[in-house]
Protein backbone atom coordinates (compact mmCIF):
# COMPACT_ATOMS: atom_id res chain seq x y z
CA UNK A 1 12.57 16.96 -5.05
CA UNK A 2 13.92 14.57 -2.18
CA UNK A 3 12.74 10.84 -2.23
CA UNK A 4 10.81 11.44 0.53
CA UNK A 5 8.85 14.46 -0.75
CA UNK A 6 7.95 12.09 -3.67
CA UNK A 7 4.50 12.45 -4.19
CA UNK A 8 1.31 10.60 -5.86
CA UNK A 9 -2.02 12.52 -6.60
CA UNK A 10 -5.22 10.49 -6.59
CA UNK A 11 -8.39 11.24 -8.22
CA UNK A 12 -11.29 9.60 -8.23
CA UNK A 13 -14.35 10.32 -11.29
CA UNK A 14 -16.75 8.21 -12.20
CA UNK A 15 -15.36 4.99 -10.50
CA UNK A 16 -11.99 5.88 -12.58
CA UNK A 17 -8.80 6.77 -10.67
CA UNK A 18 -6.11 8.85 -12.03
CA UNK A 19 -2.49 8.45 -10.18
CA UNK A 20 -0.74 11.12 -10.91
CA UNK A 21 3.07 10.48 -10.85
CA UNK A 22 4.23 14.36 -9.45
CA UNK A 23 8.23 15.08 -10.14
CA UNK A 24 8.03 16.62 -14.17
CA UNK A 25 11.73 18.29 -13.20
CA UNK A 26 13.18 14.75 -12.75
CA UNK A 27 10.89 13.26 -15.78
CA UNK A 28 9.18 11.29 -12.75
CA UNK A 29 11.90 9.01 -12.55
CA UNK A 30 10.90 6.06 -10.12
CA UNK A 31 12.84 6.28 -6.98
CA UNK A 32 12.07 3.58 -4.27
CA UNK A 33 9.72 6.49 -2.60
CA UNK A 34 7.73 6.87 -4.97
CA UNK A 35 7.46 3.21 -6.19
CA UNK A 36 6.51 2.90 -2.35
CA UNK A 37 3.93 5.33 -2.26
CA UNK A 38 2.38 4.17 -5.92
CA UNK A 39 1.76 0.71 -4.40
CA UNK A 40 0.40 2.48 -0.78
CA UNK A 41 -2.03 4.56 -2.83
CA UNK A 42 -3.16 0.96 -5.07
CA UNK A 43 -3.56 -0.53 -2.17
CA UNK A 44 -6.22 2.09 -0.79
CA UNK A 45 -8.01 1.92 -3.98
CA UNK A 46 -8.42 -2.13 -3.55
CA UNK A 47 -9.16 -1.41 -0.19
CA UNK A 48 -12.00 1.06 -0.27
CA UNK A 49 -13.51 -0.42 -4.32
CA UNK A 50 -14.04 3.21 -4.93
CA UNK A 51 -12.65 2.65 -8.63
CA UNK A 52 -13.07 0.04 -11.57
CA UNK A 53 -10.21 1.03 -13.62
CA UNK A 54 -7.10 2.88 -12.68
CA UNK A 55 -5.14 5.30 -15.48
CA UNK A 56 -1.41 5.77 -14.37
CA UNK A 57 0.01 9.05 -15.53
CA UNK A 58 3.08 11.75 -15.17
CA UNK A 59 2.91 15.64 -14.58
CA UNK A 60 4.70 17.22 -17.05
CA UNK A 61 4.98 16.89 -21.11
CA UNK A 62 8.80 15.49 -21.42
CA UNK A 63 7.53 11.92 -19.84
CA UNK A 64 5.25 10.33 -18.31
CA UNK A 65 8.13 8.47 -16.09
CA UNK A 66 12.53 8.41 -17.40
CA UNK A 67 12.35 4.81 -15.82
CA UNK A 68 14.19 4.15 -12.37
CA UNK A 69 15.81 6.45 -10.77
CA UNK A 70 19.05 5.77 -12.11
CA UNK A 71 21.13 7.89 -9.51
CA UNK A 72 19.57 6.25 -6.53
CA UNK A 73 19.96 3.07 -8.20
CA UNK A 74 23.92 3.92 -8.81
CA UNK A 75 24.29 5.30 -4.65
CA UNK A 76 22.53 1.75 -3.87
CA UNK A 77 24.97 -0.37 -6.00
CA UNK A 78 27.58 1.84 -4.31
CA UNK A 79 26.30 1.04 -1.10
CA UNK A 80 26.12 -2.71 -1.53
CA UNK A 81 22.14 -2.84 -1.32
């Protein structure tokens, strides 16, 4: 999956929302994509007070997340970023 297919599901039940970290074949490694769209989707739920707690979780059953994404970490140190 390229960083910018990362993706975040959202679900809302009962004033609890479920974020849904969505890449189980890279162990949902954190890329700056996703960390992007993790704080874009927090930011609605502040926004709209649909929810009173949030539960962060990964697809998948190896992790819920390796970490960073340690390759695009590596091509950033690389690149001087």
């Amino acid at each position: 999956m390229a960083d910018n297919d990362a993706r975040v599901d959202l679900r809302i039940e009962d004033r609890v929302a479920v974020l849904t970290l969505t890449d189980p074949a890279r162990r949902n490694a954190m890329s700056l994509a996703l960390r992007e769209q993790c704080i874009a989707r927090l930011r609605e739920l502040e926004a709209g007070g649909a929810a009173d707690a949030v539960v962060i979780t990964g697809a998948g059953d190896k992790a819920f997340s390796a970490g960073a994404d340690i390759g695009e970490v590596a091509q950033r140190t690389v690149a001087g970023e």
